[in-house]
PDB file of N, CA and C in Angstrom:
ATOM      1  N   UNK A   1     -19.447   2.166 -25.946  1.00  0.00           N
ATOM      2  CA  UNK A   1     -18.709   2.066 -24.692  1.00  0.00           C
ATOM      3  C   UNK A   1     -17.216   2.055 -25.010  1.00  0.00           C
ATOM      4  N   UNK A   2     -16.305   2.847 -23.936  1.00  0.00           N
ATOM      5  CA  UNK A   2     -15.049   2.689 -24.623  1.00  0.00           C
ATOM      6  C   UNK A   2     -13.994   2.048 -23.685  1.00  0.00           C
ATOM      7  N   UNK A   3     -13.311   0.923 -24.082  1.00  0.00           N
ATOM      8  CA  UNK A   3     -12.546   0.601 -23.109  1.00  0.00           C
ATOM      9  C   UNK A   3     -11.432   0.791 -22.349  1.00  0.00           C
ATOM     10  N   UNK A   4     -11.389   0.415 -21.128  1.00  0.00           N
ATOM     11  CA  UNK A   4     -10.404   0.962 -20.331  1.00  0.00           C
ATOM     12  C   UNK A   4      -9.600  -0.362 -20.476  1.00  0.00           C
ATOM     13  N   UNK A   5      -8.220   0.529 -20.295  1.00  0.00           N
ATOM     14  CA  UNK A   5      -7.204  -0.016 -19.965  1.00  0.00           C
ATOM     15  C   UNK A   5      -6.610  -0.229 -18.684  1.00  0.00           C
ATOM     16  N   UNK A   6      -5.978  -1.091 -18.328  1.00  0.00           N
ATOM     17  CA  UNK A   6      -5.007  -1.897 -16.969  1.00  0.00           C
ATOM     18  C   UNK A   6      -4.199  -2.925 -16.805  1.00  0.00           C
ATOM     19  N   UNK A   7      -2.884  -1.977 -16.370  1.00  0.00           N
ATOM     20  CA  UNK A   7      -1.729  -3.073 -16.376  1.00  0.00           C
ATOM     21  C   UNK A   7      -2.218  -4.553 -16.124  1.00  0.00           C
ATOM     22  N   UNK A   8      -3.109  -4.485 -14.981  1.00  0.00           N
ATOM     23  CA  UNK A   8      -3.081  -6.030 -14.479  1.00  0.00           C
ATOM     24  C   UNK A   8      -4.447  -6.191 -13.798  1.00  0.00           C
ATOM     25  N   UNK A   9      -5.393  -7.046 -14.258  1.00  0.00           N
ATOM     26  CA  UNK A   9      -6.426  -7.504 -13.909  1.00  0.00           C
ATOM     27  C   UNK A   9      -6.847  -8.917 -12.436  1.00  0.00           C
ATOM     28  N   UNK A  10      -6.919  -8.725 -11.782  1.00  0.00           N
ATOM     29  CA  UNK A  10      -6.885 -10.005 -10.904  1.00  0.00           C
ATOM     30  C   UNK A  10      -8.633 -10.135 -10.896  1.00  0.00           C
ATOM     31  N   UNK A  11      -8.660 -11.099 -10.774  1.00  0.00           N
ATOM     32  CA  UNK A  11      -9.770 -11.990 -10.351  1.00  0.00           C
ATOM     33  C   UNK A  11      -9.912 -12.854  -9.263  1.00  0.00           C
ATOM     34  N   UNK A  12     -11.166 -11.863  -8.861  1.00  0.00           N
ATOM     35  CA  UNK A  12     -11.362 -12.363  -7.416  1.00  0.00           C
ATOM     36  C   UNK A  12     -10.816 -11.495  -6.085  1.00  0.00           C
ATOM     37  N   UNK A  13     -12.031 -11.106  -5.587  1.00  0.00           N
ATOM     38  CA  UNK A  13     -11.424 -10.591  -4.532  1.00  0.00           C
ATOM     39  C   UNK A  13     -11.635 -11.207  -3.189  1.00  0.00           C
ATOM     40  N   UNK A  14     -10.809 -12.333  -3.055  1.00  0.00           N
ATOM     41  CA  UNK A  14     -10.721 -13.096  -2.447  1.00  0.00           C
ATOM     42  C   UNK A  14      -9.531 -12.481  -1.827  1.00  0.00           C
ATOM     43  N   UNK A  15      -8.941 -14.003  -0.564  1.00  0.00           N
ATOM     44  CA  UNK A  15      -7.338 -13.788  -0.067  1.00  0.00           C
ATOM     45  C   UNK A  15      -6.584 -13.311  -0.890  1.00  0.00           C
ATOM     46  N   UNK A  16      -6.543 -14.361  -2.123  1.00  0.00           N
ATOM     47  CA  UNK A  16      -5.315 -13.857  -2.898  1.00  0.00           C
ATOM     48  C   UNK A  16      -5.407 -12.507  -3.443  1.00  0.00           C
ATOM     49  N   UNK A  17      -6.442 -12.196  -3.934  1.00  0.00           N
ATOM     50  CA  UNK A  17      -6.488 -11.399  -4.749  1.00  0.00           C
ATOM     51  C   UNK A  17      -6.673 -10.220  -4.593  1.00  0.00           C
ATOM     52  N   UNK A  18      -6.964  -9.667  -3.133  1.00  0.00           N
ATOM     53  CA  UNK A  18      -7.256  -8.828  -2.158  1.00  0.00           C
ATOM     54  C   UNK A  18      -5.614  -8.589  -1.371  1.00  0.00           C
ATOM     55  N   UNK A  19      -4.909  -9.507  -1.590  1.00  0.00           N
ATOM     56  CA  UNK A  19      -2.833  -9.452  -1.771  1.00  0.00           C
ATOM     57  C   UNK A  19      -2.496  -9.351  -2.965  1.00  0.00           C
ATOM     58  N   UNK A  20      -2.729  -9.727  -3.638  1.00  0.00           N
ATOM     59  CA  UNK A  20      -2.337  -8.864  -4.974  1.00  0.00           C
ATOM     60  C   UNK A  20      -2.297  -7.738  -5.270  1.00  0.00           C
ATOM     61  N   UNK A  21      -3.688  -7.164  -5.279  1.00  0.00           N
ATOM     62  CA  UNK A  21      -3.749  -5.594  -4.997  1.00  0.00           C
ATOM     63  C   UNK A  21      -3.305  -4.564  -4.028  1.00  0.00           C
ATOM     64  N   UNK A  22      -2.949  -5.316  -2.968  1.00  0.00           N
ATOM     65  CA  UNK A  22      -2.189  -4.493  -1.940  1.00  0.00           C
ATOM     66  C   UNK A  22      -0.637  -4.506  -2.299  1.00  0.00           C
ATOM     67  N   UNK A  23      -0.251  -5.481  -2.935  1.00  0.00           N
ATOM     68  CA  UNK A  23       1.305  -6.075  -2.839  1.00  0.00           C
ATOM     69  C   UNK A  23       1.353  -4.684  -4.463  1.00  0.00           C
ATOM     70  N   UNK A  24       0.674  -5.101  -5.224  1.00  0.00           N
ATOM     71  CA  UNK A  24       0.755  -3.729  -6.293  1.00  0.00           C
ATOM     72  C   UNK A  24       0.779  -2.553  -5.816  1.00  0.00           C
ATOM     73  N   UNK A  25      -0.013  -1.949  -4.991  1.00  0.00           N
ATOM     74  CA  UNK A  25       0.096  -0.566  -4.228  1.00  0.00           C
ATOM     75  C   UNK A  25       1.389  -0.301  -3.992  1.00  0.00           C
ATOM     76  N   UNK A  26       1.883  -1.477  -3.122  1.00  0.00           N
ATOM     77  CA  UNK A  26       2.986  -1.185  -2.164  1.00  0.00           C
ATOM     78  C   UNK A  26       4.402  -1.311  -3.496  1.00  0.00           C
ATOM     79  N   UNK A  27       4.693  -1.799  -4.050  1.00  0.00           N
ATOM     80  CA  UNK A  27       5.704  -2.431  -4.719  1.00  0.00           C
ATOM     81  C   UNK A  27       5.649  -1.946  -6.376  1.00  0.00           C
ATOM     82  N   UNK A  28       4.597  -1.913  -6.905  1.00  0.00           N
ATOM     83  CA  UNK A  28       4.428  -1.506  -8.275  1.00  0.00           C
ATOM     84  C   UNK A  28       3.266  -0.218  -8.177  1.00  0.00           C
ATOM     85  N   UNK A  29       3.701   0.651  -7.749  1.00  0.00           N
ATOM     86  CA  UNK A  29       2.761   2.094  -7.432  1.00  0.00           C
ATOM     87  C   UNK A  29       2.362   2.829  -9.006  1.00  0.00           C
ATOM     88  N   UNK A  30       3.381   2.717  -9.992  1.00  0.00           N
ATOM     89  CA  UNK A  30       2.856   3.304 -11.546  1.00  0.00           C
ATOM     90  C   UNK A  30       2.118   2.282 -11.645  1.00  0.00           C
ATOM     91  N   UNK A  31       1.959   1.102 -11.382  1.00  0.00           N
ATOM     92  CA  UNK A  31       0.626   0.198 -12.421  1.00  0.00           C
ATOM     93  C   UNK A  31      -0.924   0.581 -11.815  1.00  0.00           C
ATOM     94  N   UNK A  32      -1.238   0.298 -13.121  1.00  0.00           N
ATOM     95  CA  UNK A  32      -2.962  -0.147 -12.657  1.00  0.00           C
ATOM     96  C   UNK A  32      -3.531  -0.879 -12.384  1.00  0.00           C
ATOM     97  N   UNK A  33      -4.599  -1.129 -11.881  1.00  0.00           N
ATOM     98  CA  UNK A  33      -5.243  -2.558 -11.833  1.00  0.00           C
ATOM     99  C   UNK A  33      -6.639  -2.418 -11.915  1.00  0.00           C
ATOM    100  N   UNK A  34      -7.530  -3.559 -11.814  1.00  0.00           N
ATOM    101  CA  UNK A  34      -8.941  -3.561 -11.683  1.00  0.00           C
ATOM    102  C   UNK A  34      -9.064  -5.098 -11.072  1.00  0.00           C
ATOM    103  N   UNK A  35      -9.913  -5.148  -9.918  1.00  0.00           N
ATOM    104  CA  UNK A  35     -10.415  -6.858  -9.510  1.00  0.00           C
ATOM    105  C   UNK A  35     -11.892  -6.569 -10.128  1.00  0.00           C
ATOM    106  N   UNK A  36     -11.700  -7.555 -10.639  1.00  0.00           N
ATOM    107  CA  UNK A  36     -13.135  -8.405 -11.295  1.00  0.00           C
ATOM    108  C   UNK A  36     -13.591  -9.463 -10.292  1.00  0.00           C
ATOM    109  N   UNK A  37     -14.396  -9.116  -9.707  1.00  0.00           N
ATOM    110  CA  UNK A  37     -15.460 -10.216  -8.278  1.00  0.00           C
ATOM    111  C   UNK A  37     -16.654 -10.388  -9.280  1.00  0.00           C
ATOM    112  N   UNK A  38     -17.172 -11.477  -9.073  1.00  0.00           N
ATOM    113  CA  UNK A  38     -18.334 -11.506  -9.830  1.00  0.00           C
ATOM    114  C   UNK A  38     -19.453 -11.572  -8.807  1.00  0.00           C
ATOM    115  N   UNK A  39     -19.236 -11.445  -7.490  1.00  0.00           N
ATOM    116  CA  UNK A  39     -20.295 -11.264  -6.372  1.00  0.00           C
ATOM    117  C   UNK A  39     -20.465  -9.837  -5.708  1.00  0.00           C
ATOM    118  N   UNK A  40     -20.702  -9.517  -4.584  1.00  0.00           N
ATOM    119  CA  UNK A  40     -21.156  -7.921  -3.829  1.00  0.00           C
ATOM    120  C   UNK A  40     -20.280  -7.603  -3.045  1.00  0.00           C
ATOM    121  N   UNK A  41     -19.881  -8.732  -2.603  1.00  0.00           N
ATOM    122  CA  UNK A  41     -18.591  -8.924  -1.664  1.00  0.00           C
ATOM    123  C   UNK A  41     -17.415  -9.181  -2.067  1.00  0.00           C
ATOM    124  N   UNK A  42     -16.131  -8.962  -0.827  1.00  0.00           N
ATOM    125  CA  UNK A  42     -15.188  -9.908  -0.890  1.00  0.00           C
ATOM    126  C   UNK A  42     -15.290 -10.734  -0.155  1.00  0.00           C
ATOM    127  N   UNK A  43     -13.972 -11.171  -0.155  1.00  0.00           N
ATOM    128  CA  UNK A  43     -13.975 -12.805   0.659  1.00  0.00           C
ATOM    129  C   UNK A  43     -14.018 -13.934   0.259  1.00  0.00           C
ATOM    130  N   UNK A  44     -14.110 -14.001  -0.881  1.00  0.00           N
ATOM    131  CA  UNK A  44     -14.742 -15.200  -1.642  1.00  0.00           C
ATOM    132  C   UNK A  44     -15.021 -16.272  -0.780  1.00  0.00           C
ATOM    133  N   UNK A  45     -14.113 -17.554  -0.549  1.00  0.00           N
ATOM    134  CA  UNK A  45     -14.247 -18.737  -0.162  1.00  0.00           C
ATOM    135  C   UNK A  45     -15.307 -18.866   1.456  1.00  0.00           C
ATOM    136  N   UNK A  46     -14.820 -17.456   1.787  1.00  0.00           N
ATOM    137  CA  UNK A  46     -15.334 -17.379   3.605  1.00  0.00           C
ATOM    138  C   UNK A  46     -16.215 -16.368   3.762  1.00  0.00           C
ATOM    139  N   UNK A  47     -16.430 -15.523   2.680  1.00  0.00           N
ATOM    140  CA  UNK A  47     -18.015 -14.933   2.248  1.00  0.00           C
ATOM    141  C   UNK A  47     -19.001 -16.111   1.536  1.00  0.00           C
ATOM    142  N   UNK A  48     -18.391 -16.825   1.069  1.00  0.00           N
ATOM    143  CA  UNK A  48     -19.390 -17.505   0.048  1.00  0.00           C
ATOM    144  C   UNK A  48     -20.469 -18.592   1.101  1.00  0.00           C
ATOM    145  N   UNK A  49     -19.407 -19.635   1.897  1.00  0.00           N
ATOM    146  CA  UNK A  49     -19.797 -20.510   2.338  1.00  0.00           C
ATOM    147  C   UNK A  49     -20.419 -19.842   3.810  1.00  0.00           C
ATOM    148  N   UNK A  50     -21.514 -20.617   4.191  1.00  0.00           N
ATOM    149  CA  UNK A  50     -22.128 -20.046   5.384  1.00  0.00           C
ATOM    150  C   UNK A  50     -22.068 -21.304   6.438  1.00  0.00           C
ATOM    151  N   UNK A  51     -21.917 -22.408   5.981  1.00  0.00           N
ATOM    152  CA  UNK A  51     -21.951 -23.792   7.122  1.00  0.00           C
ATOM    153  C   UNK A  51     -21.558 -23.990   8.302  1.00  0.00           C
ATOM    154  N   UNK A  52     -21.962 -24.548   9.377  1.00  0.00           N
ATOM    155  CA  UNK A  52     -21.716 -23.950  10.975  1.00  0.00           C
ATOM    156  C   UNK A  52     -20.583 -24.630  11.487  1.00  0.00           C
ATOM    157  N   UNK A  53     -20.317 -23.675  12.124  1.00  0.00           N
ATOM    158  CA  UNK A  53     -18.205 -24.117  12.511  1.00  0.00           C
ATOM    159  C   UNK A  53     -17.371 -23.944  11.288  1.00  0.00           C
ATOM    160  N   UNK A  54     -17.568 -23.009  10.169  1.00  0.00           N
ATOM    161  CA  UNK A  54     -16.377 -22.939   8.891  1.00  0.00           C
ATOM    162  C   UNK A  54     -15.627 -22.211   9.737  1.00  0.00           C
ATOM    163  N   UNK A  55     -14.253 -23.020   9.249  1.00  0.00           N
ATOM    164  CA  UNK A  55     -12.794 -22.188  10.044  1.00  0.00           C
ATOM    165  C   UNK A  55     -11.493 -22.557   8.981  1.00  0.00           C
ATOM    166  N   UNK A  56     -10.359 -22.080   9.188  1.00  0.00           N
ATOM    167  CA  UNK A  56      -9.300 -22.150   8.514  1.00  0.00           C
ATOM    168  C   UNK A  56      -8.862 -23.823   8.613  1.00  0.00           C
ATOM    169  N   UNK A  57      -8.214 -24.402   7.755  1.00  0.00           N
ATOM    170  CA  UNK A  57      -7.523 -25.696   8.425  1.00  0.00           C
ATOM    171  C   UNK A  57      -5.892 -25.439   8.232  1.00  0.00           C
ATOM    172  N   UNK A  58      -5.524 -24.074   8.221  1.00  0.00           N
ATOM    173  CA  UNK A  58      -4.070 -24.088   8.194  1.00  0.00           C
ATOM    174  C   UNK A  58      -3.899 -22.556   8.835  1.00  0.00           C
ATOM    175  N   UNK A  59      -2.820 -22.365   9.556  1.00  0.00           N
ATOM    176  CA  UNK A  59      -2.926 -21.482  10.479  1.00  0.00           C
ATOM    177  C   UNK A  59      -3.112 -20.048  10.236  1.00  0.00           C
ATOM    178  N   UNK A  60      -3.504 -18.909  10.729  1.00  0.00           N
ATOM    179  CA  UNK A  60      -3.323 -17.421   9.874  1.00  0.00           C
ATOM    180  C   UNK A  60      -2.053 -17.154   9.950  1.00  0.00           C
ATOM    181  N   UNK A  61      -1.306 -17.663  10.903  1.00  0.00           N
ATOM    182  CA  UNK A  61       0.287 -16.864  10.542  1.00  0.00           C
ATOM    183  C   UNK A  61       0.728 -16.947   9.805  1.00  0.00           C
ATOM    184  N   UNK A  62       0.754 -17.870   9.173  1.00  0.00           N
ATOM    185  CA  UNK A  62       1.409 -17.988   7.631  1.00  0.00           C
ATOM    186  C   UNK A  62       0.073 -17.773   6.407  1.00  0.00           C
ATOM    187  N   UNK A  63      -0.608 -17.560   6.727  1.00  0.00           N
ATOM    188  CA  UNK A  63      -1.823 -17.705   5.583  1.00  0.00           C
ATOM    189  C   UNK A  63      -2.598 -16.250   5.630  1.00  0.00           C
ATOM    190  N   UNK A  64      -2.223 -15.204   6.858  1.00  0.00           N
ATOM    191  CA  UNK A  64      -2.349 -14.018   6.408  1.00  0.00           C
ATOM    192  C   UNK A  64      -1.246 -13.451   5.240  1.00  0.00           C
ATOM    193  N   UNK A  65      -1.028 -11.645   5.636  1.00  0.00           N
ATOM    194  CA  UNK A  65      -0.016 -10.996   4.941  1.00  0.00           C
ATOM    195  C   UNK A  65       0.758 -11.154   5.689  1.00  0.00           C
ATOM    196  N   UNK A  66       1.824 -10.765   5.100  1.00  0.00           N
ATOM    197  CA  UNK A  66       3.272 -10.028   5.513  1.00  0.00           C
ATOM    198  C   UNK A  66       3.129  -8.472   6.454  1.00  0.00           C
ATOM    199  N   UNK A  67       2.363  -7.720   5.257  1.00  0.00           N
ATOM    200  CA  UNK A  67       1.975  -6.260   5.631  1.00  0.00           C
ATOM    201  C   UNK A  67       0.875  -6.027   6.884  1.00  0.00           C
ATOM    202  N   UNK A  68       0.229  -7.038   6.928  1.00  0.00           N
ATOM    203  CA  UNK A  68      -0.680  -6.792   8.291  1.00  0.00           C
ATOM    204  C   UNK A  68      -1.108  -8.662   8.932  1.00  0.00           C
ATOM    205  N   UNK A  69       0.213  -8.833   9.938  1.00  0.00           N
ATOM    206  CA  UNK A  69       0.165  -9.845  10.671  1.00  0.00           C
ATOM    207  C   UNK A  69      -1.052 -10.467  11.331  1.00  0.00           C
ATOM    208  N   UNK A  70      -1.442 -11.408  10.863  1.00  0.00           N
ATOM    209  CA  UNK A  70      -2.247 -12.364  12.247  1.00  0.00           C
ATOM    210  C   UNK A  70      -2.141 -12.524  13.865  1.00  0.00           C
ATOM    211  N   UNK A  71      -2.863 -11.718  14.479  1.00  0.00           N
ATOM    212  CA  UNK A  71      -2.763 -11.602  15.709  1.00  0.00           C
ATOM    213  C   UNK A  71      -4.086 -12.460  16.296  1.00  0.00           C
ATOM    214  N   UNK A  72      -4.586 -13.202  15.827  1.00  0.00           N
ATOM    215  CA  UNK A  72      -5.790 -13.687  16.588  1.00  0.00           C
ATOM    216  C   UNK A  72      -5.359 -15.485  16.884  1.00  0.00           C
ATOM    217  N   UNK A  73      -6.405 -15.939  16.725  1.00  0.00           N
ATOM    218  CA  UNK A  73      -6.280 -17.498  16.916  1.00  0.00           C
ATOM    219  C   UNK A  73      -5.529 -18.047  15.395  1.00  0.00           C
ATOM    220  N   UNK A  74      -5.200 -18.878  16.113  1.00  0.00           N
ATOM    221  CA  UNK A  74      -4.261 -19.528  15.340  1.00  0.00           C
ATOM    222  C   UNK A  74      -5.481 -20.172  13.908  1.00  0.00           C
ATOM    223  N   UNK A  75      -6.254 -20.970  14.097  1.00  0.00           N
ATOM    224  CA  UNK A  75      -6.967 -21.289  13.234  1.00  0.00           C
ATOM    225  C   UNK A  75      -8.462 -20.705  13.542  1.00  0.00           C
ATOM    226  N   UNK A  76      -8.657 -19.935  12.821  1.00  0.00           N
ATOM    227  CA  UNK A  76      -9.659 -18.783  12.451  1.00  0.00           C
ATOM    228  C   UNK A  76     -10.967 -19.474  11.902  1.00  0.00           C
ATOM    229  N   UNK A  77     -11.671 -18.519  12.393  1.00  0.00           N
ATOM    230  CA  UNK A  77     -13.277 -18.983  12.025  1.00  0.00           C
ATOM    231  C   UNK A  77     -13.457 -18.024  10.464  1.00  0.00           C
ATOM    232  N   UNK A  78     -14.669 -18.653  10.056  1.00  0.00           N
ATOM    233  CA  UNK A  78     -14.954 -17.416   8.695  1.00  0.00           C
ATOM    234  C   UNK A  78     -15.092 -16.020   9.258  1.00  0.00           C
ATOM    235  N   UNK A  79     -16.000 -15.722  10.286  1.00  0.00           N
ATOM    236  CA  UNK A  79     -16.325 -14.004  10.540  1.00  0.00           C
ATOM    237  C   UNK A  79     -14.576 -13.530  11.126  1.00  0.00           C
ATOM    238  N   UNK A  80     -14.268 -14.300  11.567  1.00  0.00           N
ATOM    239  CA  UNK A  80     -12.681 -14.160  12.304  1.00  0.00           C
ATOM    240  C   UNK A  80     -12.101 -13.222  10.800  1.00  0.00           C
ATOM    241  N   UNK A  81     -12.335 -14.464   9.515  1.00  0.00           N
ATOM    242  CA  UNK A  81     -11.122 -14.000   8.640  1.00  0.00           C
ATOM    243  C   UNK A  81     -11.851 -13.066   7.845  1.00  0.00           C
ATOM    244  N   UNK A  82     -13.158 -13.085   7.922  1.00  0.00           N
ATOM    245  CA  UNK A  82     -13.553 -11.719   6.707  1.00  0.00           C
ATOM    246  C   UNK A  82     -13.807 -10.662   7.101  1.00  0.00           C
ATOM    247  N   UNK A  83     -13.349 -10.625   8.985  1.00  0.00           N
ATOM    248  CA  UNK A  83     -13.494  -9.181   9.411  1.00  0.00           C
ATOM    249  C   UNK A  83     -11.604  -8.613   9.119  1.00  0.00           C
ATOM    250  N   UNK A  84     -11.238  -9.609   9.258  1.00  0.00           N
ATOM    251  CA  UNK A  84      -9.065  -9.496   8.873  1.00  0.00           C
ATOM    252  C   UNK A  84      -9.368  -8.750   7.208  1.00  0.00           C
ATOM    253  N   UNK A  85     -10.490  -9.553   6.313  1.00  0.00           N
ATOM    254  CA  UNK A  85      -9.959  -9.373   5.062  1.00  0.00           C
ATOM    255  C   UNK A  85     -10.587  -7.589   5.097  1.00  0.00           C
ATOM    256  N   UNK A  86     -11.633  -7.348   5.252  1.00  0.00           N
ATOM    257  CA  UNK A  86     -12.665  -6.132   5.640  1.00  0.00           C
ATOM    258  C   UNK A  86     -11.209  -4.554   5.918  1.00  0.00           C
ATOM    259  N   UNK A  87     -10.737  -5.271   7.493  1.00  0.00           N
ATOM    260  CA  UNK A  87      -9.287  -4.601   7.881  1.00  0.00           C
ATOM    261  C   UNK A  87      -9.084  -4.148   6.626  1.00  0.00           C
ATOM    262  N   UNK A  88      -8.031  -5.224   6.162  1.00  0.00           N
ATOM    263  CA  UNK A  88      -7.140  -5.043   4.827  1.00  0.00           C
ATOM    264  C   UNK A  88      -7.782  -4.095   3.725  1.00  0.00           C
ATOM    265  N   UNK A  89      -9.020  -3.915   3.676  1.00  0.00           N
ATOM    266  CA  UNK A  89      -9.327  -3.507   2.384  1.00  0.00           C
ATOM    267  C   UNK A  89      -9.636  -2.006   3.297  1.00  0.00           C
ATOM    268  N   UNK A  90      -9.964  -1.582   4.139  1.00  0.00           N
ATOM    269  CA  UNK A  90     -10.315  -0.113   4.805  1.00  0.00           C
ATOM    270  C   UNK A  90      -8.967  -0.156   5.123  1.00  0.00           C
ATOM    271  N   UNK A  91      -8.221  -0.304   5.011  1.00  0.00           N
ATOM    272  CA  UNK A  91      -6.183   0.290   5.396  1.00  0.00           C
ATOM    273  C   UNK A  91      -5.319   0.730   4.227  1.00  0.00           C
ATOM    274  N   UNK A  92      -5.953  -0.182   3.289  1.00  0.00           N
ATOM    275  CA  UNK A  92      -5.588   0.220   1.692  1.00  0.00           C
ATOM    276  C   UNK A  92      -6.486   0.716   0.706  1.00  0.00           C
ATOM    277  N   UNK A  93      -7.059   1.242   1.041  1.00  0.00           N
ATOM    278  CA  UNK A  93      -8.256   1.920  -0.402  1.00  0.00           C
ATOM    279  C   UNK A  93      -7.287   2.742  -0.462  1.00  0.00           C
TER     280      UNK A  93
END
């Protein structure tokens, strides 16, 4: 097997890491990257957990992006934020 190379590896394709890779697109366009998820999904924290009533405890306006604003409720349910994260990832492939 032969290995590949990449500027920058993130882990997790979670919030952060699902902004990372966009913030690289936008800002560092010669680098490479690869996310390493160790699940099927993204989303991590709000894919992972399924428990009834999971929601944000700090608001999306500040806890979305920059590049694609929070327009919904202020404190977000899980399907709320992993259909936002879903967005993000079909706007930037």
């Amino acid at each position: 097997m032969q290995a590949e190379h990449f500027d920058v590896v993130i882990i997790g394709a979670g919030i952060s890491g699902l902004g990372a890779a966009c913030h690289l697109q936008r800002e560092c366009p010669g680098k490479s990257y690869v996310i390493l998820e160790g699940r099927e999904t993204i989303g991590g924290t709000w894919s992972l957990f399924k428990y009834p009533g999971i929601r944000s405890d700090s608001d999306l306006y500040t806890f979305g992006y920059d590049f694609k604003p929070w327009y919904g409720n202020p404190i977000a349910t899980a399907p709320e934020i992993l259909r936002y994260l879903h967005e993000v990832v079909d706007e930037n492939e």
